[in-house]
N, C-alpha and C. Protein backbone atom coordinates (compact mmCIF):
# COMPACT_ATOMS: atom_id res chain seq x y z
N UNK A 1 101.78 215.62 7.55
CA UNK A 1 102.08 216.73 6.68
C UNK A 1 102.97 216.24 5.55
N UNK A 2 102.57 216.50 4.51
CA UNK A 2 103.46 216.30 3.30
C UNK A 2 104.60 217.45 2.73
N UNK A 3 105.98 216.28 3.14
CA UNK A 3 106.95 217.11 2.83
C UNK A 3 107.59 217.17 1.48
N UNK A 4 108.15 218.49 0.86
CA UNK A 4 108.60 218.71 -0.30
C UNK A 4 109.97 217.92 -0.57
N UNK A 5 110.00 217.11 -1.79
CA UNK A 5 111.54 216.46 -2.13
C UNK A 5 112.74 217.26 -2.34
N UNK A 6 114.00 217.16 -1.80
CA UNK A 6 115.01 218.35 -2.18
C UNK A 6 115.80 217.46 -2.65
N UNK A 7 116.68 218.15 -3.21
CA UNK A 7 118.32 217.29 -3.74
C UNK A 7 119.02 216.99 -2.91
N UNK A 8 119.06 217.40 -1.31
CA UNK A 8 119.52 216.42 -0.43
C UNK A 8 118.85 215.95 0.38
N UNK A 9 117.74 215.69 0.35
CA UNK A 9 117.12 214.73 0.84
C UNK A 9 116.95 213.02 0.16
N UNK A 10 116.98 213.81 -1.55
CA UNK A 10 117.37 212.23 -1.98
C UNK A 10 118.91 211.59 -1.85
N UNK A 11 119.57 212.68 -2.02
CA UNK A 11 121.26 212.41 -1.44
C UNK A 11 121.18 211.63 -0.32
N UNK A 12 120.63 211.80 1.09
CA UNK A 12 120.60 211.28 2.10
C UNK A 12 119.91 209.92 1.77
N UNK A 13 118.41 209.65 1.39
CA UNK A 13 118.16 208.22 1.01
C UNK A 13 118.94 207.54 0.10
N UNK A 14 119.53 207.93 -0.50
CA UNK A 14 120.41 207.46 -1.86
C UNK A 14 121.40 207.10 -0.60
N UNK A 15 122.14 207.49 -0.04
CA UNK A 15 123.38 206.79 0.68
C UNK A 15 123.28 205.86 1.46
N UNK A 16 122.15 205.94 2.43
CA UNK A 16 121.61 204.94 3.09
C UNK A 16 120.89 203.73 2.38
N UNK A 17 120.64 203.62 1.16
CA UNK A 17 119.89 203.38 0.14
C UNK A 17 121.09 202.04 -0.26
N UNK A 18 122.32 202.61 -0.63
CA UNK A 18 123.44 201.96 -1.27
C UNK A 18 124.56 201.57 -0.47
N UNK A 19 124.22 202.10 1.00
CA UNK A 19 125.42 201.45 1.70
C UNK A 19 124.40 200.37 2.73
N UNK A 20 122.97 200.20 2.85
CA UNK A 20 122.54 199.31 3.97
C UNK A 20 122.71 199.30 5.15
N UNK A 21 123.15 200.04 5.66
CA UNK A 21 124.32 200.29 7.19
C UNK A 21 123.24 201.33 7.83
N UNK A 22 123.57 201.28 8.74
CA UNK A 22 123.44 202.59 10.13
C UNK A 22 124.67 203.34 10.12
N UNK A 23 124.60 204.99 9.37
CA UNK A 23 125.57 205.63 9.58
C UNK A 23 125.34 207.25 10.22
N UNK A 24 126.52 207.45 10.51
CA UNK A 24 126.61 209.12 11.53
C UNK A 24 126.55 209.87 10.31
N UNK A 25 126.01 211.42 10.62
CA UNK A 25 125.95 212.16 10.08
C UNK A 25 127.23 212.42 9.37
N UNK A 26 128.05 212.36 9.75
CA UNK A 26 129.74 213.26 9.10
C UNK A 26 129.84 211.77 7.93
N UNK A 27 129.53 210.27 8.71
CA UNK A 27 129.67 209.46 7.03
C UNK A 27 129.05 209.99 5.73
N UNK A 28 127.49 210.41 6.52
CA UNK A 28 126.61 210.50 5.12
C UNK A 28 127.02 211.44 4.43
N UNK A 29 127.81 212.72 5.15
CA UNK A 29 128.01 213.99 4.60
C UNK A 29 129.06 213.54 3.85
N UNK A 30 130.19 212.87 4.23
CA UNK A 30 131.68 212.61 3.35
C UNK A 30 130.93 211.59 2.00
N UNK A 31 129.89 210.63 2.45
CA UNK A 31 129.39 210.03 0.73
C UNK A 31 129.06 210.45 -0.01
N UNK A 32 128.05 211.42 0.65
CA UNK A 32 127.28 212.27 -0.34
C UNK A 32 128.26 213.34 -1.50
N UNK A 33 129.23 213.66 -0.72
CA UNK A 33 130.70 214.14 -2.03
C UNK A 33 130.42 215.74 -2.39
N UNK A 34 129.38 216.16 -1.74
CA UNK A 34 129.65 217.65 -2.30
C UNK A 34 129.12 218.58 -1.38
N UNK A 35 129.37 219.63 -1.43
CA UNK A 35 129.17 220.51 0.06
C UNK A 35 127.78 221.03 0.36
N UNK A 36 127.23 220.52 1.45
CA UNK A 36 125.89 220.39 1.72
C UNK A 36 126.23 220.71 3.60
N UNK A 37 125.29 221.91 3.59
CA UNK A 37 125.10 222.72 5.13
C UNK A 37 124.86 221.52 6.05
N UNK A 38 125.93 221.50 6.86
CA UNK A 38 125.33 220.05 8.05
C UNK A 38 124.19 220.35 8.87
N UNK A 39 123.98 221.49 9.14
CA UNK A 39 122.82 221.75 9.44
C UNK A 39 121.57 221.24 9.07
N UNK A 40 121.86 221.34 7.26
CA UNK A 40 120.55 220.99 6.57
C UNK A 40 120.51 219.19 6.88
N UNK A 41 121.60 218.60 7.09
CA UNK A 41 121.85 217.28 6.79
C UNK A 41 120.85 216.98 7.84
N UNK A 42 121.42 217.38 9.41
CA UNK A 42 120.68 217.01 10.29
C UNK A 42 119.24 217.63 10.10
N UNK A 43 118.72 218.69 9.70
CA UNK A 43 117.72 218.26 9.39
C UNK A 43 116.69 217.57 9.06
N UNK A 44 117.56 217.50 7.76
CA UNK A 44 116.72 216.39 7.04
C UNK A 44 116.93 214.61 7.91
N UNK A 45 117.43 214.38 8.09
CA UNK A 45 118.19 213.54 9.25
C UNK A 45 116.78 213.23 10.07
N UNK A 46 116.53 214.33 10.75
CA UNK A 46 115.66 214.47 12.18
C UNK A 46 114.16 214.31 11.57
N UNK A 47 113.89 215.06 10.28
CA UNK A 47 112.41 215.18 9.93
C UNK A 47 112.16 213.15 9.51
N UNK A 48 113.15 213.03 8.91
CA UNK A 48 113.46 211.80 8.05
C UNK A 48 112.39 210.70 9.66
N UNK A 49 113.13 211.07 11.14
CA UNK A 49 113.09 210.13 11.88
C UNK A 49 111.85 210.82 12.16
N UNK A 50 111.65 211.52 12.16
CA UNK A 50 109.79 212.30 12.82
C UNK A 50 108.58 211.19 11.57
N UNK A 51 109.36 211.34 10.47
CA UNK A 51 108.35 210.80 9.51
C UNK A 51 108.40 208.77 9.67
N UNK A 52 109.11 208.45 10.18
CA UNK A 52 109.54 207.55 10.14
C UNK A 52 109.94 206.27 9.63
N UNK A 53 110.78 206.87 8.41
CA UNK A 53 111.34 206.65 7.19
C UNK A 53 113.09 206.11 7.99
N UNK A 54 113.43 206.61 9.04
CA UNK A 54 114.52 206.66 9.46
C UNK A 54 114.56 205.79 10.89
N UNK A 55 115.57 205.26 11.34
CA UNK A 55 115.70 205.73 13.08
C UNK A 55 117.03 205.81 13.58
N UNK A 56 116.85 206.33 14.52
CA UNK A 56 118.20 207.25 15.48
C UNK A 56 118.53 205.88 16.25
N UNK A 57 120.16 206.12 15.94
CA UNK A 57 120.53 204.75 16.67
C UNK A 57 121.84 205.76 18.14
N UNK A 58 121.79 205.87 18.65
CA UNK A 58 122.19 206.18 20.21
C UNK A 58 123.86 204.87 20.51
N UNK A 59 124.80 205.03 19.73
CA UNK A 59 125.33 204.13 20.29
C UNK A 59 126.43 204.50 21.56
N UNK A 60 127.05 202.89 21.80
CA UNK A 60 127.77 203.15 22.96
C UNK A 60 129.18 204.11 22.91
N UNK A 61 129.22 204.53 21.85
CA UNK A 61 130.09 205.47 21.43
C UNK A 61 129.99 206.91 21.95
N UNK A 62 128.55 206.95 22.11
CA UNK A 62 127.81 208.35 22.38
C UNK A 62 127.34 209.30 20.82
N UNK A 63 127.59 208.36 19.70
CA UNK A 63 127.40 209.02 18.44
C UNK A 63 126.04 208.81 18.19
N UNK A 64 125.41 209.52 17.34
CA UNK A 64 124.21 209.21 16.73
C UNK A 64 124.32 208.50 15.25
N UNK A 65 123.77 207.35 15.02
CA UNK A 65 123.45 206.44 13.33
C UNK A 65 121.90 206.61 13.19
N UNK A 66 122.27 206.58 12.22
CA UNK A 66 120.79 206.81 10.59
C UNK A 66 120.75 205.44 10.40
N UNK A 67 119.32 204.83 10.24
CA UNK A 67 119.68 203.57 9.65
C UNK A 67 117.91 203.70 8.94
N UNK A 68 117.69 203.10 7.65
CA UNK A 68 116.55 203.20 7.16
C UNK A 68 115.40 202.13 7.84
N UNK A 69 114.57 202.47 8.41
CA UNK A 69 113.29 201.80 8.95
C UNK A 69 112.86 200.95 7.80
N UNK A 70 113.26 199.67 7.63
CA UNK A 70 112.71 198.50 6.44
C UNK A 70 111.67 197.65 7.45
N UNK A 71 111.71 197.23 8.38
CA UNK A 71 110.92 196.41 8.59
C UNK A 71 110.14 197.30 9.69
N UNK A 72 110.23 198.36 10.00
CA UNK A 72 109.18 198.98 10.56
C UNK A 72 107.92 199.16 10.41
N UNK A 73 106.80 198.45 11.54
CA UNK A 73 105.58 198.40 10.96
C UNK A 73 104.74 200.18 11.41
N UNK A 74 104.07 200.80 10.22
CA UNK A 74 103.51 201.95 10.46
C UNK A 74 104.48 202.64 11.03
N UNK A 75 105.53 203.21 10.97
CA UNK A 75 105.89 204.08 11.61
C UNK A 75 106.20 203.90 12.64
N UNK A 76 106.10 202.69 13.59
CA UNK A 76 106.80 202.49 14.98
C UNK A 76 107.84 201.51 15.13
N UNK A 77 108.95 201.80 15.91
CA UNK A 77 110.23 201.40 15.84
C UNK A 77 110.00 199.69 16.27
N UNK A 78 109.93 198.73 16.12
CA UNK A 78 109.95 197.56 17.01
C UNK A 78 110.51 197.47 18.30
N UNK A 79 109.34 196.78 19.28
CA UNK A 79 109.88 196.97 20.74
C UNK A 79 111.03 196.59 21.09
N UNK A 80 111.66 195.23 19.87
CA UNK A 80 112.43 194.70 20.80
C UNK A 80 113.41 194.98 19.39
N UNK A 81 114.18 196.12 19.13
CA UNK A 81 114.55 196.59 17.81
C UNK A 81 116.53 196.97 18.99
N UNK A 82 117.20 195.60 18.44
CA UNK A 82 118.23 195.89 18.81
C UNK A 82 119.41 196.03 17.98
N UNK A 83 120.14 196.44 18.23
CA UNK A 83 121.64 197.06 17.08
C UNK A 83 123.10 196.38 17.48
N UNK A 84 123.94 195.86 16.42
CA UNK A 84 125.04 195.64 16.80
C UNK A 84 126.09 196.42 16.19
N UNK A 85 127.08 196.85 17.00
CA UNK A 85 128.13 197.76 16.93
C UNK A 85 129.61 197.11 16.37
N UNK A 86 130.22 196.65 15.47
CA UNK A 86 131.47 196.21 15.13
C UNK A 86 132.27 197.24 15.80
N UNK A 87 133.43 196.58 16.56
CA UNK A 87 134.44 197.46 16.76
C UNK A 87 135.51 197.61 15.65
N UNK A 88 135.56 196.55 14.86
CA UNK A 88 136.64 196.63 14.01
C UNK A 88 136.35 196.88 12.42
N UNK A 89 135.14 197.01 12.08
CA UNK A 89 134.79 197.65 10.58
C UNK A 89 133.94 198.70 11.10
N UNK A 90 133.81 199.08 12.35
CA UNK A 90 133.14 200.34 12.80
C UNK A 90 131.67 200.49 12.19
N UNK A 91 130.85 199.50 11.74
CA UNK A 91 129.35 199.71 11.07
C UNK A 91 128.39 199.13 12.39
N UNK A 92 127.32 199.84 12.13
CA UNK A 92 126.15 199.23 13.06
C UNK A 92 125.34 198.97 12.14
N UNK A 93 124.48 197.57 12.15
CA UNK A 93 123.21 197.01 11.79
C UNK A 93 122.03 196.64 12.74
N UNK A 94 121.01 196.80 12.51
CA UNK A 94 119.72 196.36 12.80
C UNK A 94 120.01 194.51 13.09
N UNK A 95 120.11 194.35 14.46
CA UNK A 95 119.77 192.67 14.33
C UNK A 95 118.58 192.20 13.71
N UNK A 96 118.70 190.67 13.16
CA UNK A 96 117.72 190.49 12.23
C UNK A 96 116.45 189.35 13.19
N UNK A 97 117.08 189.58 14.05
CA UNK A 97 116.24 188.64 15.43
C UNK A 97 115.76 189.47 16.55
N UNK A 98 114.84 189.36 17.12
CA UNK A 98 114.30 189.87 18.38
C UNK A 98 115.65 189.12 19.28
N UNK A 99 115.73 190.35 20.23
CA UNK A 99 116.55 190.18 21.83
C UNK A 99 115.79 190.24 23.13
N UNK A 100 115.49 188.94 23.09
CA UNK A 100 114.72 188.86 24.30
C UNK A 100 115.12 189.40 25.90
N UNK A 101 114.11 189.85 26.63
CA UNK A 101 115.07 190.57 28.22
C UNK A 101 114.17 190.18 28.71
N UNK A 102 114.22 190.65 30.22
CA UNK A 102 113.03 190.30 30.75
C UNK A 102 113.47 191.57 32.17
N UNK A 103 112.02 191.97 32.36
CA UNK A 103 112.02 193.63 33.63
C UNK A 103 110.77 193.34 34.00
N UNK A 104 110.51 193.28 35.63
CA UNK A 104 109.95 193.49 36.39
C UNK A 104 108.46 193.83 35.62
N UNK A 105 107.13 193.43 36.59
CA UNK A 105 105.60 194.16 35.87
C UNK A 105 105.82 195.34 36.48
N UNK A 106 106.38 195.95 37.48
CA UNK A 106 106.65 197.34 37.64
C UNK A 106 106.54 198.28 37.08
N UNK A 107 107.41 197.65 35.74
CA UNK A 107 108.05 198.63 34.71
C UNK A 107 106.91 198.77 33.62
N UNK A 108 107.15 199.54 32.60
CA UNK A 108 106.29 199.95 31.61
C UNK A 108 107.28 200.34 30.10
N UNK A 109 107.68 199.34 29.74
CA UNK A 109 108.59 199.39 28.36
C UNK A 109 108.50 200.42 27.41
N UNK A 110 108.32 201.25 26.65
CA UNK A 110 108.08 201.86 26.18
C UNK A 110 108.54 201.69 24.83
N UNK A 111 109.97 201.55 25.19
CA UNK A 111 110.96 202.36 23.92
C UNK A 111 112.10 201.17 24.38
N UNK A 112 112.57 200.61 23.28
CA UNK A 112 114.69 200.37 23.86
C UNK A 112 115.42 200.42 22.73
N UNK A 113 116.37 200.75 23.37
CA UNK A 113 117.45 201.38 22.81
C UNK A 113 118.77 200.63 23.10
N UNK A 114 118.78 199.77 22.80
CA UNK A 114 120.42 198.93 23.02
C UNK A 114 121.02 198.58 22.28
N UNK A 115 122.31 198.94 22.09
CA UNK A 115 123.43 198.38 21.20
C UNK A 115 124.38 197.22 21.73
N UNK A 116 124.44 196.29 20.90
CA UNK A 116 125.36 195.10 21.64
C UNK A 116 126.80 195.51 20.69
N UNK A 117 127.70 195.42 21.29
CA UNK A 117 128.76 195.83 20.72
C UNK A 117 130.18 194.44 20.99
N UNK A 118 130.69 194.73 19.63
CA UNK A 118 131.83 193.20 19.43
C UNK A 118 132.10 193.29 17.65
N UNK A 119 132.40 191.51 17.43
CA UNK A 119 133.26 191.49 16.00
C UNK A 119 131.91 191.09 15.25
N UNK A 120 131.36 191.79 14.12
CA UNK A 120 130.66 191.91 13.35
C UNK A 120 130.62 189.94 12.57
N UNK A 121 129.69 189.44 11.91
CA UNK A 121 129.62 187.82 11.77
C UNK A 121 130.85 188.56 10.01
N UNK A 122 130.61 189.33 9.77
CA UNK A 122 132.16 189.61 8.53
C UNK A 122 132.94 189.53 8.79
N UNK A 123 133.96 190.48 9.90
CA UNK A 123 134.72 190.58 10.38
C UNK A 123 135.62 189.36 10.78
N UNK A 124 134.67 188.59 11.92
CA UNK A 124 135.05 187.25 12.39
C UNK A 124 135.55 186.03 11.28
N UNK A 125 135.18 186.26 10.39
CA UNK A 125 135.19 185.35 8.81
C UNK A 125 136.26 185.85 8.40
N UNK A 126 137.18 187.22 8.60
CA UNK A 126 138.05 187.63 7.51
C UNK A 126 139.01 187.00 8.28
């Protein structure tokens, strides 16, 4: 279904757009600089990840991050699509390497969702 462009919907790509990062809703809302229904944010937020322009990052925080789907092929998240969490500049990124695991033929992979969390390769440098 083709969705209509709003002024905060480009607000929302525009921030994610210029900061590169995986961020929570309340960041994007404080960048974006002007008063916009959080409601609508998550909205647009949620349709963003239905269309899959976006994806929902689940961290060990218990928060939810936005991060823009660049190397996503068609619309599906990569199987082995893992995230690292800085504790001390507080940003999450998309690792730029597959994280290899290994589970039982039992199992049936579907989806993962893991955040590795520690000092960001910036951080460690400052």
């Amino acid at each position: 279904m083709r969705r209509r462009n709003t002024a905060t919907k480009d607000a929302v790509l525009s921030v994610l757009h210029s900061t590169g990062k995986a961020m929570s809703q309340g960041a994007i809302e404080k960048e974006i600089g002007v008063d916009i229904n959080r409601a609508t944010i998550y909205r647009v937020l949620n349709r963003y990840c239905e269309d899959g322009v976006l994806h929902r990052i689940v961290a060990d925080d218990g928060r939810q991050y936005f991060a823009l789907c660049v190397e996503c092929d068609k619309k599906q998240k990569p199987l082995h699509h893992f995230h690292f969490r800085c504790e001390k500049c507080e940003t999450i990124e998309c690792l730029p390497e597959p994280v290899h695991f290994s589970i039982s033929n039992d199992y049936k992979v579907e989806k993962v969702n893991c955040v590795l969390t520690g000092i960001c390769k910036d951080c460690v440098n400052s």
